[in-house]
PDB file of N, CA and C in Angstrom:
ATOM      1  N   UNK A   1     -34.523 148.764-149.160  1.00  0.00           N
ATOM      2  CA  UNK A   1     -34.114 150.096-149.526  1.00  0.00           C
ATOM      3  C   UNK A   1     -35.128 151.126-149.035  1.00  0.00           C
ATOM      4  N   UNK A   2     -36.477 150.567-148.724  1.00  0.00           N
ATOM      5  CA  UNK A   2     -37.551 151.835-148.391  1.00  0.00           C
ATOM      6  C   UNK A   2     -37.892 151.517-147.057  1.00  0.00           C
ATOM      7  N   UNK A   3     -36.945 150.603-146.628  1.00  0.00           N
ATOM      8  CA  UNK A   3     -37.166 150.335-144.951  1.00  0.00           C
ATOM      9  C   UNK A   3     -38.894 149.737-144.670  1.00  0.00           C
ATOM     10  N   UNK A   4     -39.086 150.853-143.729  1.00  0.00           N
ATOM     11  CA  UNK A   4     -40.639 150.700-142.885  1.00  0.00           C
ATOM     12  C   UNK A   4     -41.975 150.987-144.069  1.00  0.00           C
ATOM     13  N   UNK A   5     -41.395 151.333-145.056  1.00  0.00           N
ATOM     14  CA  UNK A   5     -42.484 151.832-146.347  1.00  0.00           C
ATOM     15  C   UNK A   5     -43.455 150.620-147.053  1.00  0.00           C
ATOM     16  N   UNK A   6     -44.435 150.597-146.902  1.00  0.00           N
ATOM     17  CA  UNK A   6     -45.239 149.801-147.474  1.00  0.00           C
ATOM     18  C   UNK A   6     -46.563 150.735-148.202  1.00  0.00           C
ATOM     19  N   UNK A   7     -46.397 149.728-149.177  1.00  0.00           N
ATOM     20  CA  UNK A   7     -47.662 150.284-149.849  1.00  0.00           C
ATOM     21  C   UNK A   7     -48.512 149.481-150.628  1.00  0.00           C
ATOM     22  N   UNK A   8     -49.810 149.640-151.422  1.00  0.00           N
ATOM     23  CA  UNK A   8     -50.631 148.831-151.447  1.00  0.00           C
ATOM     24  C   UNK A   8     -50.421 148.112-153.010  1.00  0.00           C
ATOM     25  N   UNK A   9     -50.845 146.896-153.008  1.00  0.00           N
ATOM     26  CA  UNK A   9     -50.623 146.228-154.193  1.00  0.00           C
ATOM     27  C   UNK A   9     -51.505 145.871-155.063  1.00  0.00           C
ATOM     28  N   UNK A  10     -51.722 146.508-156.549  1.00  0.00           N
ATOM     29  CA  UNK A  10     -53.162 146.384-157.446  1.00  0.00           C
ATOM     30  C   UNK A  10     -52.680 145.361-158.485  1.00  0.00           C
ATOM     31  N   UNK A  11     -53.389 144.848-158.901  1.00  0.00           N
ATOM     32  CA  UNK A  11     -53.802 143.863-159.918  1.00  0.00           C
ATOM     33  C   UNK A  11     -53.469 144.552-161.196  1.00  0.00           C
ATOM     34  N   UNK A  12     -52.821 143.609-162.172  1.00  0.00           N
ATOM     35  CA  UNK A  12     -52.586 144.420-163.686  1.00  0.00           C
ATOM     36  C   UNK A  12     -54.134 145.119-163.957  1.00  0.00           C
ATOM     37  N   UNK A  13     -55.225 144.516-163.487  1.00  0.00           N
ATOM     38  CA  UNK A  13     -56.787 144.926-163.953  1.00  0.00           C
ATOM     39  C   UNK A  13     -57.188 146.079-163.340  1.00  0.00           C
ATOM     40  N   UNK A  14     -56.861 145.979-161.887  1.00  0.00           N
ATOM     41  CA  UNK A  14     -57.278 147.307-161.331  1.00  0.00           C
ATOM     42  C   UNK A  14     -56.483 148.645-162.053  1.00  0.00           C
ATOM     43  N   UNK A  15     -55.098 148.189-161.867  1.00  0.00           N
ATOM     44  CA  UNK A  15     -54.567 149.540-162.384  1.00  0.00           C
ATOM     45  C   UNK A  15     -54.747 150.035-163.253  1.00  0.00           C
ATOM     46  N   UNK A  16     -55.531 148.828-164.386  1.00  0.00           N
ATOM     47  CA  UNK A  16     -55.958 149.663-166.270  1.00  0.00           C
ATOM     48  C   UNK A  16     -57.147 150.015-165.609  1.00  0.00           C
ATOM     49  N   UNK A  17     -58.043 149.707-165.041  1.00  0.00           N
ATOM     50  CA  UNK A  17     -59.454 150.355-164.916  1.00  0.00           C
ATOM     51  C   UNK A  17     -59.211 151.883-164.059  1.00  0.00           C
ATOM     52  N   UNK A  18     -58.204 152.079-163.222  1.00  0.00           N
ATOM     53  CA  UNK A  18     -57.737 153.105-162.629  1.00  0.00           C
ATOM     54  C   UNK A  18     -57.095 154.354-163.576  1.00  0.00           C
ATOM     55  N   UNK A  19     -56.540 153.810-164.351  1.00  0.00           N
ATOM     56  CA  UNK A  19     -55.430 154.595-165.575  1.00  0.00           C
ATOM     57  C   UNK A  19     -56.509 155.174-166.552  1.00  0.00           C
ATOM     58  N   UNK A  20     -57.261 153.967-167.246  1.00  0.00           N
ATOM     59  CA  UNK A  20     -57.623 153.789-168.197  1.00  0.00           C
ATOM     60  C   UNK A  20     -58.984 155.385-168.476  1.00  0.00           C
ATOM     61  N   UNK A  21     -59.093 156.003-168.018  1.00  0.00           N
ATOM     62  CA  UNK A  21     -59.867 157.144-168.235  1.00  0.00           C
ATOM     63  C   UNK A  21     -59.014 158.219-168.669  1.00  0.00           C
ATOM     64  N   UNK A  22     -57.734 158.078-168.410  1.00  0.00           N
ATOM     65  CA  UNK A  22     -56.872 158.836-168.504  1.00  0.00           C
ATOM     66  C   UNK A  22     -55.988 158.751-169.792  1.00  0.00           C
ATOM     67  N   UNK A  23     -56.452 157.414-170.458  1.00  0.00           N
ATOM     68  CA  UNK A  23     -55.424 157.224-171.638  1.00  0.00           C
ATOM     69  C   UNK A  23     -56.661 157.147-172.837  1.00  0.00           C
ATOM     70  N   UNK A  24     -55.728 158.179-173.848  1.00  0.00           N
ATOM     71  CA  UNK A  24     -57.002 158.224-174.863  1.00  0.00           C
ATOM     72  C   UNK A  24     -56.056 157.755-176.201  1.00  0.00           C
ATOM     73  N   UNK A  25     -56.809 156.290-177.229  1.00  0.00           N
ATOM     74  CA  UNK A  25     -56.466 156.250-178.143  1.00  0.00           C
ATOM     75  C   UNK A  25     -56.387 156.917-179.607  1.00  0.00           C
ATOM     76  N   UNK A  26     -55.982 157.418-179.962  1.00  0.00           N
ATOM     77  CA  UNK A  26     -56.027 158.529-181.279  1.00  0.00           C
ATOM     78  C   UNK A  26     -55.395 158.193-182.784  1.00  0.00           C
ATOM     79  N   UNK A  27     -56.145 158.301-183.384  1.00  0.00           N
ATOM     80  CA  UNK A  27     -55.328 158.264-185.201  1.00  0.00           C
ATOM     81  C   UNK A  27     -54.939 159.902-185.635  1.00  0.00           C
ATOM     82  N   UNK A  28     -53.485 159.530-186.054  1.00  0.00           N
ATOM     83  CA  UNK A  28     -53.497 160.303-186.095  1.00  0.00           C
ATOM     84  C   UNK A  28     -53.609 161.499-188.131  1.00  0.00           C
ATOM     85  N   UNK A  29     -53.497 162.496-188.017  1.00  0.00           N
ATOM     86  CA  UNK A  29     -54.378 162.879-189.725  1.00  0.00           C
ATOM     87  C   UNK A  29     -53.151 162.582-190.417  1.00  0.00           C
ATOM     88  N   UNK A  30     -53.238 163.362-191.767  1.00  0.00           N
ATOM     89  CA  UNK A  30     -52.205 162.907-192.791  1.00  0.00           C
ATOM     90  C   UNK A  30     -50.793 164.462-192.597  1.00  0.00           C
ATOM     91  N   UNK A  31     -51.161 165.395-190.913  1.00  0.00           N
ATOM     92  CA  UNK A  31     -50.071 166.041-191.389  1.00  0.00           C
ATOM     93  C   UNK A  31     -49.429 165.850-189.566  1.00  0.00           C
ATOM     94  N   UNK A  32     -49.905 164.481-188.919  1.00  0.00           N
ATOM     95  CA  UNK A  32     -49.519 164.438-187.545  1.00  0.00           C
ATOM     96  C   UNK A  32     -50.180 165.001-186.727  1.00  0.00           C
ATOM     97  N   UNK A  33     -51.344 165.226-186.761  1.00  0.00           N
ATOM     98  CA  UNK A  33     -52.360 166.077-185.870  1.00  0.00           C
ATOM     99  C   UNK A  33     -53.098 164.951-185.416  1.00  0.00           C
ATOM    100  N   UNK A  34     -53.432 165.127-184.001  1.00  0.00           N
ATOM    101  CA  UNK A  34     -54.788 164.530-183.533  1.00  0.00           C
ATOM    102  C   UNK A  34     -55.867 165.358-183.061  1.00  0.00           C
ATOM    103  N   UNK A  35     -57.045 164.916-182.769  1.00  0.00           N
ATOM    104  CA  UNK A  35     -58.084 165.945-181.683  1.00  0.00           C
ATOM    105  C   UNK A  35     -58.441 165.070-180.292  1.00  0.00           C
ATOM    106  N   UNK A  36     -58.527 165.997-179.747  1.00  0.00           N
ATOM    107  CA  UNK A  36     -58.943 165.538-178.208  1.00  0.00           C
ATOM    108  C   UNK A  36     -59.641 166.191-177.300  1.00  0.00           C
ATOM    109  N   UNK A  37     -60.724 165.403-176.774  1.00  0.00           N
ATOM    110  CA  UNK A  37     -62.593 166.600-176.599  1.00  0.00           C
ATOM    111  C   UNK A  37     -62.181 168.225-177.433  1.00  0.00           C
ATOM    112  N   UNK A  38     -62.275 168.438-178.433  1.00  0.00           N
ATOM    113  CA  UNK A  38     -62.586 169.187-179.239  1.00  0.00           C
ATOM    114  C   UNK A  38     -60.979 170.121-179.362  1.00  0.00           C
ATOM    115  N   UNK A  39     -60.092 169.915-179.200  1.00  0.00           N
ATOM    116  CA  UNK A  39     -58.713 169.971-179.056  1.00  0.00           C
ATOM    117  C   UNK A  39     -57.901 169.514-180.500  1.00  0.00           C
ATOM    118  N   UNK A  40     -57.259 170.408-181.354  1.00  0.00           N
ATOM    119  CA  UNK A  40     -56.391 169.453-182.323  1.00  0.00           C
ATOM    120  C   UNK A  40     -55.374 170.554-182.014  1.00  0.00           C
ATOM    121  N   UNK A  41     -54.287 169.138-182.135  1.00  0.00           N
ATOM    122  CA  UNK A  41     -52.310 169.508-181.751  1.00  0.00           C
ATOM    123  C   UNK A  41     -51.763 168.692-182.327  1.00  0.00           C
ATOM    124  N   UNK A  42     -50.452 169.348-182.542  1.00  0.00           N
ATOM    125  CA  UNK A  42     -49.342 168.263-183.356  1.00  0.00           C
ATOM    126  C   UNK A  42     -48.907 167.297-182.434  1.00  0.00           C
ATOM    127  N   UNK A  43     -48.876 166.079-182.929  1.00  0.00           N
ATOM    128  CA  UNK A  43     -48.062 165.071-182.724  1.00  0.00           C
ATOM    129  C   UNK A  43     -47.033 164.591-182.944  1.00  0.00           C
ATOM    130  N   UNK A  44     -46.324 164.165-184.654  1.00  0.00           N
ATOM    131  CA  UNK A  44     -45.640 164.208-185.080  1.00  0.00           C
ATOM    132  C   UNK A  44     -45.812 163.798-186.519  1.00  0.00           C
ATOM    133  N   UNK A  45     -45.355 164.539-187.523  1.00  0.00           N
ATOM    134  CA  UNK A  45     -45.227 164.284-188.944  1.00  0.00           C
ATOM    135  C   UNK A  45     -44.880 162.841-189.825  1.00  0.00           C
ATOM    136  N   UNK A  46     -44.318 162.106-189.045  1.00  0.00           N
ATOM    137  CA  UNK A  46     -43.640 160.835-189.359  1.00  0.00           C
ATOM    138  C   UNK A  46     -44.528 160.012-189.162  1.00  0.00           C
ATOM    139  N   UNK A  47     -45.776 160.064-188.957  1.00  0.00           N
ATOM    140  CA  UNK A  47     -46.752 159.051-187.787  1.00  0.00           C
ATOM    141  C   UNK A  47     -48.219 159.540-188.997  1.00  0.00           C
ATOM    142  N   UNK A  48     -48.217 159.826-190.298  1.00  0.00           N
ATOM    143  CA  UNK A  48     -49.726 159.809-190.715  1.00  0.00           C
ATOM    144  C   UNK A  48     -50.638 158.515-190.670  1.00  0.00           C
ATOM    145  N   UNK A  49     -51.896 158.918-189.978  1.00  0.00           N
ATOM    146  CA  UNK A  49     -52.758 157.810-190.044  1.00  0.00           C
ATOM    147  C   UNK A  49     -52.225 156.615-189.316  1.00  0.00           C
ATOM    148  N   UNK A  50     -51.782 157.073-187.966  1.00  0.00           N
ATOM    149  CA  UNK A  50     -51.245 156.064-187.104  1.00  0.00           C
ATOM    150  C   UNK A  50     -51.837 156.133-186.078  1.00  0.00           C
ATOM    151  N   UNK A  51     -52.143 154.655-185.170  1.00  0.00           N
ATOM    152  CA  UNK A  51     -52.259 155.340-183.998  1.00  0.00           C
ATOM    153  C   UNK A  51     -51.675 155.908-183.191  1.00  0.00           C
ATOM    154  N   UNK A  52     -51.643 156.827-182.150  1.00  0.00           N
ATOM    155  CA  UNK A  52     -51.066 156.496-181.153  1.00  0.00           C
ATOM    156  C   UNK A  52     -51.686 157.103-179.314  1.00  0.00           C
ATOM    157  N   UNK A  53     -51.064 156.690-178.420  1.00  0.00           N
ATOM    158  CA  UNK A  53     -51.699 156.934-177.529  1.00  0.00           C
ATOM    159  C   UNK A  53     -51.463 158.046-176.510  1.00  0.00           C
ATOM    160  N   UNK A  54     -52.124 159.082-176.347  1.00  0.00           N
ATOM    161  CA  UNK A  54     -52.145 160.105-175.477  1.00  0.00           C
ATOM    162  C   UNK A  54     -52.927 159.172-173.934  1.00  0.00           C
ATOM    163  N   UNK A  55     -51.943 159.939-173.044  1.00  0.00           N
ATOM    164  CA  UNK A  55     -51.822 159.599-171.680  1.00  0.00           C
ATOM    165  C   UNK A  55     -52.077 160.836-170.837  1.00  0.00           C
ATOM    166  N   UNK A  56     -52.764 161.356-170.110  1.00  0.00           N
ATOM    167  CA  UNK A  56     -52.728 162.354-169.033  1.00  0.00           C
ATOM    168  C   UNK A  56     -52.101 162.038-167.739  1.00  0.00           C
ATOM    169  N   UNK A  57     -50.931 162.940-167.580  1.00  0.00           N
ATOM    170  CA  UNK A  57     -50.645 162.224-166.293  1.00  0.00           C
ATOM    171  C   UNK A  57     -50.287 163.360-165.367  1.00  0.00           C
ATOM    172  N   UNK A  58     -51.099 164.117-164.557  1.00  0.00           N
ATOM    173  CA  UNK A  58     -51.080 165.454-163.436  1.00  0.00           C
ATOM    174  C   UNK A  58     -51.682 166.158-164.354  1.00  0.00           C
ATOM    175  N   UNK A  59     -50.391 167.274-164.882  1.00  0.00           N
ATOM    176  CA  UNK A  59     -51.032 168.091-165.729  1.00  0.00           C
ATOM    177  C   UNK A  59     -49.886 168.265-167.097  1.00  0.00           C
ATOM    178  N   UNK A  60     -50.138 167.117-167.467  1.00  0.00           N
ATOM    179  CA  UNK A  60     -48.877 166.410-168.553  1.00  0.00           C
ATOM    180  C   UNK A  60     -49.939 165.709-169.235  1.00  0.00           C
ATOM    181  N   UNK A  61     -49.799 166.148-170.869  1.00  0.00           N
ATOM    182  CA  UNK A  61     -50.636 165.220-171.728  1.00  0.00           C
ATOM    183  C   UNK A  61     -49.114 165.083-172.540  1.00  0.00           C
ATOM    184  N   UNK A  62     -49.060 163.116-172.478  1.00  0.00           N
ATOM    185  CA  UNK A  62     -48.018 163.264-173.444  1.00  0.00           C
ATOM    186  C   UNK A  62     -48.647 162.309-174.467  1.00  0.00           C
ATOM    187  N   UNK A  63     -47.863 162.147-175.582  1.00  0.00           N
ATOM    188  CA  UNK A  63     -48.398 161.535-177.034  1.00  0.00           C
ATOM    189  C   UNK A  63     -47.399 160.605-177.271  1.00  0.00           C
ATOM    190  N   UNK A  64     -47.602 158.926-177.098  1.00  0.00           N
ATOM    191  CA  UNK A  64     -46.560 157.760-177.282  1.00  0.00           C
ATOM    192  C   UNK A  64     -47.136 157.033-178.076  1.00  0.00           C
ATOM    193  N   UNK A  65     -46.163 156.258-179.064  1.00  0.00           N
ATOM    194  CA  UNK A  65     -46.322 155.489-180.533  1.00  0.00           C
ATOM    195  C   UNK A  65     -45.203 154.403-179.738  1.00  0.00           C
ATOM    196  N   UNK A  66     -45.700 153.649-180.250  1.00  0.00           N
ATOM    197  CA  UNK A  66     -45.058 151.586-179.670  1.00  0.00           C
ATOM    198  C   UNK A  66     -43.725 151.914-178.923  1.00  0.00           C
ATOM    199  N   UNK A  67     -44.510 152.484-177.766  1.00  0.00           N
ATOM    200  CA  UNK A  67     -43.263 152.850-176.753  1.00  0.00           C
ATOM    201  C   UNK A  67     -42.225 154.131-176.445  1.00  0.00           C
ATOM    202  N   UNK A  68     -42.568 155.176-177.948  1.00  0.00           N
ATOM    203  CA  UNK A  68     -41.926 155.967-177.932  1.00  0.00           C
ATOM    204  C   UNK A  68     -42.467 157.511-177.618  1.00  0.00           C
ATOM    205  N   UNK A  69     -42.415 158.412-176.502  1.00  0.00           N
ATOM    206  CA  UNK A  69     -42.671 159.530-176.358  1.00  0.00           C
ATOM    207  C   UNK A  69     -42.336 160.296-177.385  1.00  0.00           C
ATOM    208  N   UNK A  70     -43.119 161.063-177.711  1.00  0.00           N
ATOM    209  CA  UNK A  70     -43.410 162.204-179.417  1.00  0.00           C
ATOM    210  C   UNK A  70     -43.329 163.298-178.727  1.00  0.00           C
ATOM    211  N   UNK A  71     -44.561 163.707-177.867  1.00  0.00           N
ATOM    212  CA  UNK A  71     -44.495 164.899-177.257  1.00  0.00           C
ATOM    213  C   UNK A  71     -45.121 165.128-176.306  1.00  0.00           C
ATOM    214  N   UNK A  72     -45.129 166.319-175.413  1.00  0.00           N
ATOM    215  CA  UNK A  72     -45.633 166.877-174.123  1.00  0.00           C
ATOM    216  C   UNK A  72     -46.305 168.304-174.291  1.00  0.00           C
ATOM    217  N   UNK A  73     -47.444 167.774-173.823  1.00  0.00           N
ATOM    218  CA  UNK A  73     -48.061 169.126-173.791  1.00  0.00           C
ATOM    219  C   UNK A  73     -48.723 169.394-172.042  1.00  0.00           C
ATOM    220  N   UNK A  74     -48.436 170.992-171.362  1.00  0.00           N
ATOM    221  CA  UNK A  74     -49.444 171.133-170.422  1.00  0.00           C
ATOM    222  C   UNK A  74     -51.111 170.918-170.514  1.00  0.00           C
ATOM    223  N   UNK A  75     -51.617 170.300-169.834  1.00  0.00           N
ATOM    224  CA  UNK A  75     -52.856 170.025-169.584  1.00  0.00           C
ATOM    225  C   UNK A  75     -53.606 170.349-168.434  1.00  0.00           C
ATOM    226  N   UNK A  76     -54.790 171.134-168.597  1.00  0.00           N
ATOM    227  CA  UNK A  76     -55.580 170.823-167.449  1.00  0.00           C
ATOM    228  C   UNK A  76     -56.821 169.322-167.497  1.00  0.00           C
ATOM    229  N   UNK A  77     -56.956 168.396-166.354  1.00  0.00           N
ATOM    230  CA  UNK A  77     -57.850 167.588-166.953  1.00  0.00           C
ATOM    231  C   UNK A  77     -58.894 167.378-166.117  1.00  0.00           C
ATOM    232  N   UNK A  78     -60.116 167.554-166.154  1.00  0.00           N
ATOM    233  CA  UNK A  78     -61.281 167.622-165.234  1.00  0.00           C
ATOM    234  C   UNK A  78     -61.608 166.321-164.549  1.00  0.00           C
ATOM    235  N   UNK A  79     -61.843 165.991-163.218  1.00  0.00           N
ATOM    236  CA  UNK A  79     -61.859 164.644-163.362  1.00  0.00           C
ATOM    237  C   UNK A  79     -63.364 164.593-162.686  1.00  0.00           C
ATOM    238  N   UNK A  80     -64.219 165.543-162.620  1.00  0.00           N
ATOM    239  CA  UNK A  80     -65.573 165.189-163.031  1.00  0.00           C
ATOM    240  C   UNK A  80     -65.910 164.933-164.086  1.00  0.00           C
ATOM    241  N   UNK A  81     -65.769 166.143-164.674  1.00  0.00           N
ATOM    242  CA  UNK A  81     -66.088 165.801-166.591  1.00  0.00           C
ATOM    243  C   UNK A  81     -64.887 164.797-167.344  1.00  0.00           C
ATOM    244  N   UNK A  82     -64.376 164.202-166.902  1.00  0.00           N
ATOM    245  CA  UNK A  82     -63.354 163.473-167.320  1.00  0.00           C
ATOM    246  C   UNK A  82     -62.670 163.172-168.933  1.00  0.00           C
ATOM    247  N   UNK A  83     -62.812 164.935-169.127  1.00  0.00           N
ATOM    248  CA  UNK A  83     -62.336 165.400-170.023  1.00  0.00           C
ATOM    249  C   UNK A  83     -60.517 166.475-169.954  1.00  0.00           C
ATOM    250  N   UNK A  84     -60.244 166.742-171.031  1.00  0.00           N
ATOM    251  CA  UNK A  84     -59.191 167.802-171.117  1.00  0.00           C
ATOM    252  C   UNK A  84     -59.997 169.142-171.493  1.00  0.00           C
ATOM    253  N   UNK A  85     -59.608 170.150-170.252  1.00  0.00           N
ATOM    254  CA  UNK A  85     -59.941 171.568-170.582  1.00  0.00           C
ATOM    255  C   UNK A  85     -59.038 172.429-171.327  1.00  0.00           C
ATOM    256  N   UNK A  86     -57.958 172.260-171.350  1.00  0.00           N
ATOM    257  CA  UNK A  86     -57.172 173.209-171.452  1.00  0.00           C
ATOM    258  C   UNK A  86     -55.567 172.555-171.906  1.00  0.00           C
ATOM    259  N   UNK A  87     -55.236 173.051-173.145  1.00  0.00           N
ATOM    260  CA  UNK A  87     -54.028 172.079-173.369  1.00  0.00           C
ATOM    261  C   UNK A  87     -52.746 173.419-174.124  1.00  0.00           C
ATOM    262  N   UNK A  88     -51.425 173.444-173.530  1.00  0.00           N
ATOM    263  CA  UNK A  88     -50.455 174.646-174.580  1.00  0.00           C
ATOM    264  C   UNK A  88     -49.457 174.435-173.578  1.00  0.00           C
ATOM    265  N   UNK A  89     -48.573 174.671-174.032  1.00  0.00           N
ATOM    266  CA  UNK A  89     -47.031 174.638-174.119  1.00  0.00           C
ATOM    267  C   UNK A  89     -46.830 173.703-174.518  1.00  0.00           C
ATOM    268  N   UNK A  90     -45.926 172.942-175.231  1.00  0.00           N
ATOM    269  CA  UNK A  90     -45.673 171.693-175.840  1.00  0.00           C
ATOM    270  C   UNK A  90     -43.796 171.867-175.764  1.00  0.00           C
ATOM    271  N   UNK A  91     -43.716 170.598-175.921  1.00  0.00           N
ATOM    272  CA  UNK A  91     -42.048 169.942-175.901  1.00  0.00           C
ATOM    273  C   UNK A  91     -42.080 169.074-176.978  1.00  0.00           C
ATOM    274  N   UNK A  92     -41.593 168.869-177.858  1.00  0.00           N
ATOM    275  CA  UNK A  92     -41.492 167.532-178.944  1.00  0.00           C
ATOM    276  C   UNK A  92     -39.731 166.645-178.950  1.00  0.00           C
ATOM    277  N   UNK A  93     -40.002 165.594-178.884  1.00  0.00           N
ATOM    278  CA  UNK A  93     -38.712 164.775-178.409  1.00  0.00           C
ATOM    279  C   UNK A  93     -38.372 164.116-180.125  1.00  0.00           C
ATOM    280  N   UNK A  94     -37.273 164.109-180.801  1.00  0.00           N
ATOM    281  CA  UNK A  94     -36.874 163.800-181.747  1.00  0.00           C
ATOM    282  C   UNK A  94     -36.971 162.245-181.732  1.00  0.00           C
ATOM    283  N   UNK A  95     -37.779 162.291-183.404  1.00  0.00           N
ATOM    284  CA  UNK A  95     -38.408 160.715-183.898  1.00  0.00           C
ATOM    285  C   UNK A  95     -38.083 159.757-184.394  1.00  0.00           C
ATOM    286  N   UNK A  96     -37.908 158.542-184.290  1.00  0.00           N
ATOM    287  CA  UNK A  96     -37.594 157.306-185.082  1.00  0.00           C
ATOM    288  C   UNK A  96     -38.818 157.439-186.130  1.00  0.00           C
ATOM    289  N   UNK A  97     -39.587 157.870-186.329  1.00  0.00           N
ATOM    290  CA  UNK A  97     -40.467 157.897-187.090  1.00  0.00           C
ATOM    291  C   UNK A  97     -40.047 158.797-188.622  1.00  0.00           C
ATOM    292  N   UNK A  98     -39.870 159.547-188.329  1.00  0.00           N
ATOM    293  CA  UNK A  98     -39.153 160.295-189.581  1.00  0.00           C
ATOM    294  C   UNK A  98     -38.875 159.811-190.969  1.00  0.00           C
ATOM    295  N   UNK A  99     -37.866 158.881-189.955  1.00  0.00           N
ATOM    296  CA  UNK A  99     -37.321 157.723-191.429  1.00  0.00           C
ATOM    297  C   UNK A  99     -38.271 157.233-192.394  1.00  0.00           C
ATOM    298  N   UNK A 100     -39.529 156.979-191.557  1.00  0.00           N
ATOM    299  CA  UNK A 100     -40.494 155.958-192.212  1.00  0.00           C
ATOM    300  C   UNK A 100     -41.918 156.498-193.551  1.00  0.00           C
ATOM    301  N   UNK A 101     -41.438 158.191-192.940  1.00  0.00           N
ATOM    302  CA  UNK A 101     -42.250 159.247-194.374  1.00  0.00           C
ATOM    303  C   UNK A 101     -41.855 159.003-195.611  1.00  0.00           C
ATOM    304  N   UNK A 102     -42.096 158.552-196.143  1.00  0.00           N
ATOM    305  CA  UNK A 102     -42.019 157.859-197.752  1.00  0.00           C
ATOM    306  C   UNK A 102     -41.870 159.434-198.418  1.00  0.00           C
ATOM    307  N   UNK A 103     -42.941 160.279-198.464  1.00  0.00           N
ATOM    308  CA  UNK A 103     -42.475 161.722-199.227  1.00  0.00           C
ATOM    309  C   UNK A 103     -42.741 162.823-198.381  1.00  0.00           C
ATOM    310  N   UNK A 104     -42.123 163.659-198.519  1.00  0.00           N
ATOM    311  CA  UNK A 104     -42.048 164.797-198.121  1.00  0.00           C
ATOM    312  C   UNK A 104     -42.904 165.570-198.573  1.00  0.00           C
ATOM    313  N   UNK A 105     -43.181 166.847-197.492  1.00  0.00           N
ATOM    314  CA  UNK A 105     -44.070 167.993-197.853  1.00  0.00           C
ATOM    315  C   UNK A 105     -43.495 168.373-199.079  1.00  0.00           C
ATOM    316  N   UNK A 106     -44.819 169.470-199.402  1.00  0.00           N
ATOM    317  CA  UNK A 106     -44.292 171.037-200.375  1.00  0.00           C
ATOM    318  C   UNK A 106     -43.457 171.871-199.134  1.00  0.00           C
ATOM    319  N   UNK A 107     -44.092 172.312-198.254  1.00  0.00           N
ATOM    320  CA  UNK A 107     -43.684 172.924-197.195  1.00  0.00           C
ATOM    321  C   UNK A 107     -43.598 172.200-195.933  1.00  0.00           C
ATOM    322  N   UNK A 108     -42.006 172.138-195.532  1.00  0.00           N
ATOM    323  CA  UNK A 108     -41.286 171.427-194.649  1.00  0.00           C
ATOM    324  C   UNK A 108     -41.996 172.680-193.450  1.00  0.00           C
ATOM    325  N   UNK A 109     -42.883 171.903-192.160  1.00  0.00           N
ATOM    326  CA  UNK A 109     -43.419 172.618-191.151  1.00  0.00           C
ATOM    327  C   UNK A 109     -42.353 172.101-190.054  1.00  0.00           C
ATOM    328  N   UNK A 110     -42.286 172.914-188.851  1.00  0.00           N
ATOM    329  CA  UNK A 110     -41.884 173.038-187.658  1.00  0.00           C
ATOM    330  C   UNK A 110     -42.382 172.519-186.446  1.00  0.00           C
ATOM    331  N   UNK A 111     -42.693 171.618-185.754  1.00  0.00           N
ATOM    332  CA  UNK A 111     -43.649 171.073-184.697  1.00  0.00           C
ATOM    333  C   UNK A 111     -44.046 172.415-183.940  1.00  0.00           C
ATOM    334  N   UNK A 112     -42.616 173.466-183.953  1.00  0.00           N
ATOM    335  CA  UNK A 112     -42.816 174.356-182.778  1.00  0.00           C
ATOM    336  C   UNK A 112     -43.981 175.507-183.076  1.00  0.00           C
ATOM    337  N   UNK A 113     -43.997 175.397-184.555  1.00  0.00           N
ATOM    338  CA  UNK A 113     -45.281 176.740-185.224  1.00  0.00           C
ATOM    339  C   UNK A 113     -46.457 175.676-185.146  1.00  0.00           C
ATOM    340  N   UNK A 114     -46.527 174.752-184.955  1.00  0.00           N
ATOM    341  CA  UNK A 114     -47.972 174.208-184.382  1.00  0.00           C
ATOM    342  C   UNK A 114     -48.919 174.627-183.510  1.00  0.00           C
ATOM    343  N   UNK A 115     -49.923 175.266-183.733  1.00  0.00           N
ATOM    344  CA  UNK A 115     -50.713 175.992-182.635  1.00  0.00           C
ATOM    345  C   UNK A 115     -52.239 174.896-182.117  1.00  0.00           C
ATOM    346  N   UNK A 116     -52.128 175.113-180.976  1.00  0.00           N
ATOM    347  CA  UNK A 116     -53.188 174.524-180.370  1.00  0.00           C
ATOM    348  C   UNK A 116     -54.631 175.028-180.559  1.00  0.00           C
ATOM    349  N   UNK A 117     -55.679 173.955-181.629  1.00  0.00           N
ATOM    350  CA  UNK A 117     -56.597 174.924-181.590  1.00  0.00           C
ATOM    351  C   UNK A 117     -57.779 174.454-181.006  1.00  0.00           C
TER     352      UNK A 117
END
């Protein structure tokens, strides 16, 4: 299907040591927030004290729990300082997680009034 196209072939090892600067593990607090190099954003409400894993990928930080994308945020990410500079606009993708909040807030919050601080 890609004809004359070849390209090069890495090892399950190389590619985590390649990736792996780029993927940051996170717990997350008791209202769906994580921090990241000095960064806290919503994740998702359904998920307290969970892990889950933020991925940088261009200028896409997204936030996935056992397979499932939560959310997207723009990112800038330094790859000297091999940190995140700069993180806002966000997308949040509706959760299987939800179900699994045993109680509810006093005040039912919005992912979208989540501010990046």
């Amino acid at each position: 299907m890609l004809g004359e196209a070849k390209g090069r072939l890495y090892t399950p090892q190389e590619l985590e040591r390649k990736f792996a600067r780029a993927l940051f593990p996170r717990t997350t607090n008791r209202y769906g927030c994580v921090t990241l190099h000095s960064y806290h954003f919503y994740v998702d409400q359904g998920l307290p004290q969970k892990q889950v894993l933020l991925w940088v990928y261009g200028q896409e930080l997204r936030a996935v729990c056992e397979h499932v994308l939560l959310a997207e945020y723009h990112c800038h990410y330094d790859l000297r300082e091999g940190k995140v500079t700069d993180i806002r606009i966000s997308q949040f993708y509706p959760s299987p997680f939800a179900a699994r909040q045993e109680q509810g807030s006093l005040i039912e919050r919005n992912p979208l009034e989540s501010v990046v601080v």
